[in-house]
PDB file of N, CA and C in Angstrom:
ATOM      1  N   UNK A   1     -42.327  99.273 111.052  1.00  0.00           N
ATOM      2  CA  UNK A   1     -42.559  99.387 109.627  1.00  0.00           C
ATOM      3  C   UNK A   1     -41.236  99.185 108.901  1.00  0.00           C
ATOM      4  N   UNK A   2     -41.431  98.848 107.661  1.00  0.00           N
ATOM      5  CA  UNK A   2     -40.496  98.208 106.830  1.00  0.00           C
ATOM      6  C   UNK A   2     -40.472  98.942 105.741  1.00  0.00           C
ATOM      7  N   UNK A   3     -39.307  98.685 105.061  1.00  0.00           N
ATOM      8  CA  UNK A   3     -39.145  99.687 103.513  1.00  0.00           C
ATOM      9  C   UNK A   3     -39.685  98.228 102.738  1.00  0.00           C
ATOM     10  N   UNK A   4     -40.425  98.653 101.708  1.00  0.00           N
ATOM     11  CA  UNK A   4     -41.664  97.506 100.857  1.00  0.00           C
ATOM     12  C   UNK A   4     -40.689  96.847 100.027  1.00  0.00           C
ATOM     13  N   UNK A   5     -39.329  97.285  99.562  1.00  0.00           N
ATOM     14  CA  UNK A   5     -38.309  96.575  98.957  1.00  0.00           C
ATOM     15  C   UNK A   5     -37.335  95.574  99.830  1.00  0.00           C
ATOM     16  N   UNK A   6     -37.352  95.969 101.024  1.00  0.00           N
ATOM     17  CA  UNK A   6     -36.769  94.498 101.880  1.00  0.00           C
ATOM     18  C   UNK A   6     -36.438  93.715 101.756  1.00  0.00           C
ATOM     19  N   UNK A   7     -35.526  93.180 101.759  1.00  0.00           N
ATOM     20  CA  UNK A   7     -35.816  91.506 101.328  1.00  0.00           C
ATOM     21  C   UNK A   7     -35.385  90.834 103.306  1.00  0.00           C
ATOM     22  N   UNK A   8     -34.661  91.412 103.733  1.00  0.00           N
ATOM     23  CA  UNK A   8     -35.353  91.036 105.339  1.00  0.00           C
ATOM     24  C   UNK A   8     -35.155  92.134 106.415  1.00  0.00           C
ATOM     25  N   UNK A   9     -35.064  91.521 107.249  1.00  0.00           N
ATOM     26  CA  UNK A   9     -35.065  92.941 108.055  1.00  0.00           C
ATOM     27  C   UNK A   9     -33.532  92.064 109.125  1.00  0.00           C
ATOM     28  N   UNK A  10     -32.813  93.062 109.437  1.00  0.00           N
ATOM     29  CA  UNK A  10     -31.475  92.306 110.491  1.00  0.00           C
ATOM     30  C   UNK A  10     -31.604  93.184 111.727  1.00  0.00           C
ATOM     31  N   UNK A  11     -31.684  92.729 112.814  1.00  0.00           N
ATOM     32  CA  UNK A  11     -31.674  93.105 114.350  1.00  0.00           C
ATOM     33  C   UNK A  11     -30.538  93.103 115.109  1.00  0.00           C
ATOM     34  N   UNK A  12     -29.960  94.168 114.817  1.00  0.00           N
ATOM     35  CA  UNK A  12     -28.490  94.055 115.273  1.00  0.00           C
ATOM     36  C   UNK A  12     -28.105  94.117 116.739  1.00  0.00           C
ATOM     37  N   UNK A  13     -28.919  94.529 117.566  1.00  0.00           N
ATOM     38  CA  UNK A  13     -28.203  94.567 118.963  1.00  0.00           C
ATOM     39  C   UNK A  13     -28.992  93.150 119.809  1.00  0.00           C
ATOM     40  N   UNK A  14     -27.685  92.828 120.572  1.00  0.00           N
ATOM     41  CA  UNK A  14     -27.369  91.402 121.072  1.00  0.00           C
ATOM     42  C   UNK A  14     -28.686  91.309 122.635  1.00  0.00           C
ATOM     43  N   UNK A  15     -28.772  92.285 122.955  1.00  0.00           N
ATOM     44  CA  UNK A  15     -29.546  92.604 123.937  1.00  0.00           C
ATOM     45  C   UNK A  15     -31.146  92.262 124.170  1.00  0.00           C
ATOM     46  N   UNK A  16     -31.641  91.744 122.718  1.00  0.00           N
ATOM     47  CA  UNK A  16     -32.800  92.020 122.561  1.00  0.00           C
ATOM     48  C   UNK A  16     -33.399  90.641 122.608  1.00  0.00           C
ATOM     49  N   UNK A  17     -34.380  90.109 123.009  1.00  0.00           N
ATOM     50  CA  UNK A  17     -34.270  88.665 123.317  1.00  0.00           C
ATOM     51  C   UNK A  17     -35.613  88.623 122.457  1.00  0.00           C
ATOM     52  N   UNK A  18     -35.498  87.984 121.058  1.00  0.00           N
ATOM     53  CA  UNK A  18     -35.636  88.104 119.522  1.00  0.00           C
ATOM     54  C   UNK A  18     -36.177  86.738 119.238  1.00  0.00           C
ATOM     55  N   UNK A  19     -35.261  85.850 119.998  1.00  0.00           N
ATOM     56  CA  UNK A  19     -35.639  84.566 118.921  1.00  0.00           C
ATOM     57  C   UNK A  19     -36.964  83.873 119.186  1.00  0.00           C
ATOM     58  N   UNK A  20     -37.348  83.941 120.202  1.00  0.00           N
ATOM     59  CA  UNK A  20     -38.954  83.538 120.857  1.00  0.00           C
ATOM     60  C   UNK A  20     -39.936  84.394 119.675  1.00  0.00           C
ATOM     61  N   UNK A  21     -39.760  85.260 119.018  1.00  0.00           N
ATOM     62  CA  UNK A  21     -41.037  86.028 118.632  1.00  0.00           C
ATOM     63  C   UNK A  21     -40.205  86.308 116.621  1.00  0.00           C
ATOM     64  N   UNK A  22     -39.262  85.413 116.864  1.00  0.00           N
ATOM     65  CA  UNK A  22     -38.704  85.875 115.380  1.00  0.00           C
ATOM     66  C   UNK A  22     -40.085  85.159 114.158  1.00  0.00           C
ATOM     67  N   UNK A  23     -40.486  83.819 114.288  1.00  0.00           N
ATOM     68  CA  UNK A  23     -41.436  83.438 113.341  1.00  0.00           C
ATOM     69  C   UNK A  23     -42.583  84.491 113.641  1.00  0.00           C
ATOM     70  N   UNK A  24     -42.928  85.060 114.743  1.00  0.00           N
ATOM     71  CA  UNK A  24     -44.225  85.985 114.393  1.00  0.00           C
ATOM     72  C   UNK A  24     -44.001  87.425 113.469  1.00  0.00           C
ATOM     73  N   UNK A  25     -42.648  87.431 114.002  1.00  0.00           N
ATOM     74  CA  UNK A  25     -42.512  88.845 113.139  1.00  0.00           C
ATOM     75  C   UNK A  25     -42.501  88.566 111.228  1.00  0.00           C
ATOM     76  N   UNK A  26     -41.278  87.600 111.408  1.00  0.00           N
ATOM     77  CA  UNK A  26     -42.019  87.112 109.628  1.00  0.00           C
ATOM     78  C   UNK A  26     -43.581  87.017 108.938  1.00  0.00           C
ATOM     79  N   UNK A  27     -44.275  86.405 110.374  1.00  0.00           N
ATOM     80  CA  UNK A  27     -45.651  86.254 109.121  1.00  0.00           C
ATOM     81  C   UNK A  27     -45.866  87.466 109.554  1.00  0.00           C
ATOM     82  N   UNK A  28     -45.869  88.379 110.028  1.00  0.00           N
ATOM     83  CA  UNK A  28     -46.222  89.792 110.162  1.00  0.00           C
ATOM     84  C   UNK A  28     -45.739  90.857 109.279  1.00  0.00           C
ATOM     85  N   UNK A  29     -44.744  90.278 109.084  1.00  0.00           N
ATOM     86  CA  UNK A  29     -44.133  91.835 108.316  1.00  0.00           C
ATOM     87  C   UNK A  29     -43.779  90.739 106.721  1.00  0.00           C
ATOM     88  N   UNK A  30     -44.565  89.593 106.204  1.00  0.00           N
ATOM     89  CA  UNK A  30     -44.036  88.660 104.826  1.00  0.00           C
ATOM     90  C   UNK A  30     -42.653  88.401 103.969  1.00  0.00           C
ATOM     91  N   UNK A  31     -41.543  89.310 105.460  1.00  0.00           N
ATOM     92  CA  UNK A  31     -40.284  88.889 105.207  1.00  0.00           C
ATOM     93  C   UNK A  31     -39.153  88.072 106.145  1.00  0.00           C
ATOM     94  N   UNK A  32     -38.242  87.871 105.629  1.00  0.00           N
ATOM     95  CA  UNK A  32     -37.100  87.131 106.865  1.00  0.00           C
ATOM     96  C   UNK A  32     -36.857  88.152 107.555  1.00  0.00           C
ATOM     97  N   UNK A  33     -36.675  87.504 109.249  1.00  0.00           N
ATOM     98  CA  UNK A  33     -36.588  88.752 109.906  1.00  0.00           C
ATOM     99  C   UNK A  33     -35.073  88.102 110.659  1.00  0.00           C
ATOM    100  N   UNK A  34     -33.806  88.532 110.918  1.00  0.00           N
ATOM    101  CA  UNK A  34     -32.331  88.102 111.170  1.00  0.00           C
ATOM    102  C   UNK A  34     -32.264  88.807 112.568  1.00  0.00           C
ATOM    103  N   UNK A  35     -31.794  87.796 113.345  1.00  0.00           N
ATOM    104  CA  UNK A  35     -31.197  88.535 114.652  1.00  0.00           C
ATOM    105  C   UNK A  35     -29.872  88.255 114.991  1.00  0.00           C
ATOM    106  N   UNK A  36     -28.701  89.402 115.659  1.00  0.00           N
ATOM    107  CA  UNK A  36     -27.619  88.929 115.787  1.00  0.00           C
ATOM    108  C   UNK A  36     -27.383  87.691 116.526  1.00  0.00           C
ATOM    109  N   UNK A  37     -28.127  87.456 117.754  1.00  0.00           N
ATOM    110  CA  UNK A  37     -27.845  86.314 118.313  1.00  0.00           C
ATOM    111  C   UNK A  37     -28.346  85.171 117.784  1.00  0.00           C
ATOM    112  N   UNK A  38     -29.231  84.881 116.890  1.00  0.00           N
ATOM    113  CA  UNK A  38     -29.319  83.903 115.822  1.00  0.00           C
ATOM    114  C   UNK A  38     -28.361  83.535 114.733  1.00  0.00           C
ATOM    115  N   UNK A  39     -28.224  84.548 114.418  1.00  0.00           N
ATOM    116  CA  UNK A  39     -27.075  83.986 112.964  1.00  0.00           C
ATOM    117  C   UNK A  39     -25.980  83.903 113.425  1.00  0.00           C
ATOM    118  N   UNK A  40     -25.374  84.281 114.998  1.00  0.00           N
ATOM    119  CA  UNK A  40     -24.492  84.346 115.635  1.00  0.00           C
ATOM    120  C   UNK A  40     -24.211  82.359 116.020  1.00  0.00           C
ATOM    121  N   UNK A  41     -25.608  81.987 116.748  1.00  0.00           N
ATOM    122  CA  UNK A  41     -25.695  80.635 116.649  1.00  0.00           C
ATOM    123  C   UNK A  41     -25.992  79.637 115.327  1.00  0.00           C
ATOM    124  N   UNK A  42     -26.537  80.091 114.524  1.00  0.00           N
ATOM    125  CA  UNK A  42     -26.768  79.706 112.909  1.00  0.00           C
ATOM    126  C   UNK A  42     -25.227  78.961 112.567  1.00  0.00           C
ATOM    127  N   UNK A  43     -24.560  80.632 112.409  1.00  0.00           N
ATOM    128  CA  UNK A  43     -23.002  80.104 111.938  1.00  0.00           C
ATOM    129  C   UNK A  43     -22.392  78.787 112.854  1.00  0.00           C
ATOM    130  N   UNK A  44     -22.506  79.249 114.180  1.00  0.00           N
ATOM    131  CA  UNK A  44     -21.129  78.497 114.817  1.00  0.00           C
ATOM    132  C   UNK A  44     -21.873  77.228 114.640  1.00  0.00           C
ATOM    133  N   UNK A  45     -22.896  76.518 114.199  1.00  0.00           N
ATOM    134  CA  UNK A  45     -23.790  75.402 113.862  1.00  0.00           C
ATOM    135  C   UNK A  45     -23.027  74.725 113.024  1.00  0.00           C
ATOM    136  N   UNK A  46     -23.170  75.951 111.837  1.00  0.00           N
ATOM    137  CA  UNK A  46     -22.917  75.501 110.770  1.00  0.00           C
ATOM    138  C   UNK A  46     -21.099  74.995 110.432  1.00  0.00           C
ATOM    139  N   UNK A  47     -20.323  75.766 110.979  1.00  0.00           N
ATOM    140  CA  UNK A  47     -18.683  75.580 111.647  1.00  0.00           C
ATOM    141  C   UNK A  47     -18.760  74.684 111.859  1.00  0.00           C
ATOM    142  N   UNK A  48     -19.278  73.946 112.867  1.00  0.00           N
ATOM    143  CA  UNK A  48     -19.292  72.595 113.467  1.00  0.00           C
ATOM    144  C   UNK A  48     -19.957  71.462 112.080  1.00  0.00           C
ATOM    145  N   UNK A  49     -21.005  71.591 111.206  1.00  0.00           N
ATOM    146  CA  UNK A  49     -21.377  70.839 110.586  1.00  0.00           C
ATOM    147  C   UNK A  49     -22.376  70.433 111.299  1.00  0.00           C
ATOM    148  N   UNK A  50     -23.404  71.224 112.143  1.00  0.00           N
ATOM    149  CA  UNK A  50     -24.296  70.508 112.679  1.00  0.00           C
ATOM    150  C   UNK A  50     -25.266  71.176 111.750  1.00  0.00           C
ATOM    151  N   UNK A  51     -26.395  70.455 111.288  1.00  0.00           N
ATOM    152  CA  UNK A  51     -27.592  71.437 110.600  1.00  0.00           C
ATOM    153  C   UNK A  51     -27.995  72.170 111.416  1.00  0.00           C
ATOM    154  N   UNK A  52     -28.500  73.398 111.062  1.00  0.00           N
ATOM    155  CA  UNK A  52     -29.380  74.467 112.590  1.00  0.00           C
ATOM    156  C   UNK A  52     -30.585  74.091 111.713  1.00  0.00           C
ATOM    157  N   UNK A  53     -31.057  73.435 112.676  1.00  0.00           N
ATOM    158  CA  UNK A  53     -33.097  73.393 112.249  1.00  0.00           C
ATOM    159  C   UNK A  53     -33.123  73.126 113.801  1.00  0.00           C
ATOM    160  N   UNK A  54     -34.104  74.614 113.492  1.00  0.00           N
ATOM    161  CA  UNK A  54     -35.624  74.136 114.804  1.00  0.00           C
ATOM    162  C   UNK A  54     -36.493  75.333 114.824  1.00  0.00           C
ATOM    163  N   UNK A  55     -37.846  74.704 114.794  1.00  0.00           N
ATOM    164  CA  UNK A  55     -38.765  75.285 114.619  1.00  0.00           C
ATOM    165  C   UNK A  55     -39.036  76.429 115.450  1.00  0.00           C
ATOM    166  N   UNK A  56     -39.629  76.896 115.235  1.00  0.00           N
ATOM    167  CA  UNK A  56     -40.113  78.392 115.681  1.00  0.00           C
ATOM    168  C   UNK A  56     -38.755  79.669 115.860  1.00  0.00           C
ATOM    169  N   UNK A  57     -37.916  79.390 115.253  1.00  0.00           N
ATOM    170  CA  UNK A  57     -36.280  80.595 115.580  1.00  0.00           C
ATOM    171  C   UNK A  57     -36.504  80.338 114.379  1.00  0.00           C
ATOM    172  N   UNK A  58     -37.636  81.115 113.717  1.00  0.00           N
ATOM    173  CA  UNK A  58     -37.466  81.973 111.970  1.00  0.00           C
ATOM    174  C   UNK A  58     -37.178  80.944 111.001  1.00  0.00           C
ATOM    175  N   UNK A  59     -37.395  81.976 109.567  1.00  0.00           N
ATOM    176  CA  UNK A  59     -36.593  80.811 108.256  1.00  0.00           C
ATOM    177  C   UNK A  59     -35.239  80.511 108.459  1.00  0.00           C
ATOM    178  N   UNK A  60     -34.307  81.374 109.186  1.00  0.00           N
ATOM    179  CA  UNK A  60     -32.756  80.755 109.136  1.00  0.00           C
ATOM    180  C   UNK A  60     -32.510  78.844 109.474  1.00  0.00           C
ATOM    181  N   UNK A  61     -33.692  78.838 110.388  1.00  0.00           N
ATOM    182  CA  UNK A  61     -33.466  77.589 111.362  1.00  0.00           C
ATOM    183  C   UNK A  61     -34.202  76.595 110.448  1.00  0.00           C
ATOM    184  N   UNK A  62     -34.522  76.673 109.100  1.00  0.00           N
ATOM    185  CA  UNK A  62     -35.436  76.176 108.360  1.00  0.00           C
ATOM    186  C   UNK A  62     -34.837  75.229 107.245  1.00  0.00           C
ATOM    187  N   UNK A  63     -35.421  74.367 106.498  1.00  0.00           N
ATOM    188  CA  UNK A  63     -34.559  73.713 105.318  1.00  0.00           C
ATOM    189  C   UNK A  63     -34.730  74.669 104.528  1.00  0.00           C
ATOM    190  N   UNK A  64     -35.597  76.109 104.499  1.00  0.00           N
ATOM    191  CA  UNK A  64     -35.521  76.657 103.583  1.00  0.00           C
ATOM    192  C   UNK A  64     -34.246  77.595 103.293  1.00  0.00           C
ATOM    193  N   UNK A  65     -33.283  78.193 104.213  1.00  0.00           N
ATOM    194  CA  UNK A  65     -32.407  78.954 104.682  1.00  0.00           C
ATOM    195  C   UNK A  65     -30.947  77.863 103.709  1.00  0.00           C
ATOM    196  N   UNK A  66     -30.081  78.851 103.251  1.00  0.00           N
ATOM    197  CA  UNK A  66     -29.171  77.702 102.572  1.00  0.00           C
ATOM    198  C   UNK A  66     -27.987  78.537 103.117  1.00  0.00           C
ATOM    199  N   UNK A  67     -26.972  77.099 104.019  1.00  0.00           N
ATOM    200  CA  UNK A  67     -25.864  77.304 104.659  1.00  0.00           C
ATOM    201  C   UNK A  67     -24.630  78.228 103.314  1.00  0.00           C
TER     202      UNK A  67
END
């Protein structure tokens, strides 16, 4: 459960193997849901200048997500 003001939810421990089930938890809970080892790979993407898109690893990995 979520506080109804949210605007996402962040998953901080590295341990948790997140990104397989990150798009279900969004349409489940109608917010962005952040995991460390995602935005961990997000950034160093984005460092490099590579776009991070790919489907199913959440809105970060999305055109909707802004570097």
């Amino acid at each position: 459960m979520h506080h109804p003001d949210a605007d996402a939810i962040f998953i901080s421990c590295t341990n948790f193997a997140t990104v397989e089930i990150l798009d279900a938890l969004e349409q489940d809970l109608g917010i962005p849901v952040i995991s460390a080892n995602q935005v961990t790979m997000w950034e160093a993407l984005n460092l490099a200048r590579v776009k991070p898109r790919k489907p199913g690893c959440g809105v970060l990995f999305t055109d909707r997500a802004q570097p």
